[in-house]
Protein backbone atom coordinates (compact mmCIF):
# COMPACT_ATOMS: atom_id res chain seq x y z
CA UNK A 1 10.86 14.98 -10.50
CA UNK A 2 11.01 13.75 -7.12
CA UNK A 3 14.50 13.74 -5.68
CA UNK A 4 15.42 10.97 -2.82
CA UNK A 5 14.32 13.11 0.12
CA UNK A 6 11.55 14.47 -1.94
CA UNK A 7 10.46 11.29 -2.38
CA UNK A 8 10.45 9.99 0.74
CA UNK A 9 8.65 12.65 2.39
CA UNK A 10 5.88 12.17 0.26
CA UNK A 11 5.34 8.42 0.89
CA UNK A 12 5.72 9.23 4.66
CA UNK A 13 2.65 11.54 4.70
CA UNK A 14 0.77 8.29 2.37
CA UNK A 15 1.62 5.86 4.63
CA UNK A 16 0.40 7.59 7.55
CA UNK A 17 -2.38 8.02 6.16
CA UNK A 18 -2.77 4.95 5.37
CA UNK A 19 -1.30 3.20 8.78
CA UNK A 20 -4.05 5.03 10.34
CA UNK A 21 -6.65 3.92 8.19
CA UNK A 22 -5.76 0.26 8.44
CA UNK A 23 -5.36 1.06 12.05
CA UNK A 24 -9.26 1.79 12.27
CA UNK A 25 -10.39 -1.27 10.23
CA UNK A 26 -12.54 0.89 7.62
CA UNK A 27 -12.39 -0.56 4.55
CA UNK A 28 -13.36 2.16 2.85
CA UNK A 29 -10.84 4.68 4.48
CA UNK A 30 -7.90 2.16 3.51
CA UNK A 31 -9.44 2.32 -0.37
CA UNK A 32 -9.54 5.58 -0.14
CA UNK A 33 -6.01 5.69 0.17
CA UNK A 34 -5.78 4.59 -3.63
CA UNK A 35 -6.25 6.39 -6.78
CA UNK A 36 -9.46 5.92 -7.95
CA UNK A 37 -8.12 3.55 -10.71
CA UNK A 38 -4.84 2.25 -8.27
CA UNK A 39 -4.76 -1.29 -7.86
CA UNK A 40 -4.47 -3.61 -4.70
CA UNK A 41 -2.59 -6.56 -5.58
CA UNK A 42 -2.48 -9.33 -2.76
CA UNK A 43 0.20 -11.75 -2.13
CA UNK A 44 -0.47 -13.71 0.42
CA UNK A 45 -1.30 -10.59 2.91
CA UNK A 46 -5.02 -10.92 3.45
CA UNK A 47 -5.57 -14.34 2.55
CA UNK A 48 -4.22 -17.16 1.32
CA UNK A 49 -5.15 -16.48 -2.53
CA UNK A 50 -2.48 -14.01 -4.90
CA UNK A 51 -5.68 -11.33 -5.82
CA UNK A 52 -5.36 -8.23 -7.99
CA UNK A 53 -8.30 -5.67 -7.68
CA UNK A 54 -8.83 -2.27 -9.71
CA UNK A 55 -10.52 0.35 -8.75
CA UNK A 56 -11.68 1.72 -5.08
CA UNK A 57 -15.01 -0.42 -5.20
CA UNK A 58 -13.14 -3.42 -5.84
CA UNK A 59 -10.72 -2.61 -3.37
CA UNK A 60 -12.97 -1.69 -0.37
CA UNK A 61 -15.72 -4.74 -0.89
CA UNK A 62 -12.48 -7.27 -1.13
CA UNK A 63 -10.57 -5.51 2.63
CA UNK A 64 -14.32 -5.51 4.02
CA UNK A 65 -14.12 -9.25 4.91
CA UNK A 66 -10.18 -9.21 5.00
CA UNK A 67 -8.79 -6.34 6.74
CA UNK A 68 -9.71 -6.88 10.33
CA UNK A 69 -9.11 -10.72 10.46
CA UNK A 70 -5.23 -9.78 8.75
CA UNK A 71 -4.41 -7.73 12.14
CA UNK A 72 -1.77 -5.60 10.22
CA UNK A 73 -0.05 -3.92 12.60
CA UNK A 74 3.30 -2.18 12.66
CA UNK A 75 3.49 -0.80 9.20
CA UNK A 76 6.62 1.25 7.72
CA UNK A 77 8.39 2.09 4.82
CA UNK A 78 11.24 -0.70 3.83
CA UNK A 79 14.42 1.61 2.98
CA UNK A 80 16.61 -1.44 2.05
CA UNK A 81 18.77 -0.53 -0.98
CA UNK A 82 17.37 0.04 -4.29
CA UNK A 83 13.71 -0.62 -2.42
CA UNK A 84 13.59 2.82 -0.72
CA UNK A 85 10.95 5.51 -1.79
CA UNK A 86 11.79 6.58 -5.52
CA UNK A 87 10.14 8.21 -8.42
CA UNK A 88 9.24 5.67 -10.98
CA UNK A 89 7.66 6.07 -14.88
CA UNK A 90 4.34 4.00 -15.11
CA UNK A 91 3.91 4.91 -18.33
CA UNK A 92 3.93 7.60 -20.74
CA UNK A 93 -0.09 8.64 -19.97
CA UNK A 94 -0.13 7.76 -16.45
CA UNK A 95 3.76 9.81 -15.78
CA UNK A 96 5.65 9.58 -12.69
CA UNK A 97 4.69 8.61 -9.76
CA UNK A 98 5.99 6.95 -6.45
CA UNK A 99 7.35 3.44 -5.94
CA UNK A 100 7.34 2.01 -2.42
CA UNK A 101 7.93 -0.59 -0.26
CA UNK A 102 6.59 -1.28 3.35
CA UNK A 103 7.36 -3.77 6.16
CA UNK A 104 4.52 -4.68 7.91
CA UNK A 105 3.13 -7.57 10.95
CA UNK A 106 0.29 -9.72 10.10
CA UNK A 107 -0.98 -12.45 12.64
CA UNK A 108 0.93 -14.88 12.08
CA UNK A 109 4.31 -13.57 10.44
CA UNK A 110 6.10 -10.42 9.34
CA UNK A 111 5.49 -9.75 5.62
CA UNK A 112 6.47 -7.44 2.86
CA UNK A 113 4.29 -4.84 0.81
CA UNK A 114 5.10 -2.47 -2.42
CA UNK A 115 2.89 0.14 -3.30
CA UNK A 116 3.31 1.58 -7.11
């Protein structure tokens, strides 16, 4: 069990992680950020479409043509209330695991992200 500052740590060391790797533009570093059966779902962040993709394949071939043209830039956890790091049930086979929400800059406009 993850307590608040537990929890928070731990999706600090993710996201830098993965700040860095959308940072660099590699597609495959930024999937590689995921489980191997996590799940990307897009809202209007890369393109213009909602998307949902499983699986690191999926995820790297879809951010191959969409990462770099998104410019994501600026990317941190969102701490509001009751959206701050926190441990969260998936289900009873998956177990706990981290929910999250980031703040990020696209081109165009600011946008936000959850993660879990």
């Amino acid at each position: 069990m993850y307590d608040t500052a537990q929890a928070k740590k731990v999706s600090q060391t993710w996201l830098a992680e993965f700040a860095g790797a959308i940072a660099s533009g590699d597609a495959k570093a930024v999937a590689q950020t995921f489980l191997p059966e996590g799940w990307l779902r897009d809202v209007l962040t890369f393109t213009w479409n909602f998307r949902a993709l499983e699986g690191r394949d999926k995820i790297t071939s879809y951010l191959a043509d969409t990462l770099v043209p998104a410019q994501i830039s600026n990317i941190t956890l969102d701490e509001s209330p009751h959206l701050g790091p926190a441990e969260e049930m998936f289900s009873p086979r998956e177990g706990p695991g981290l929910r999250l929400r980031l703040r990020l800059k696209l081109l165009l406009h600011w946008e936000r992200a959850a993660h879990g």
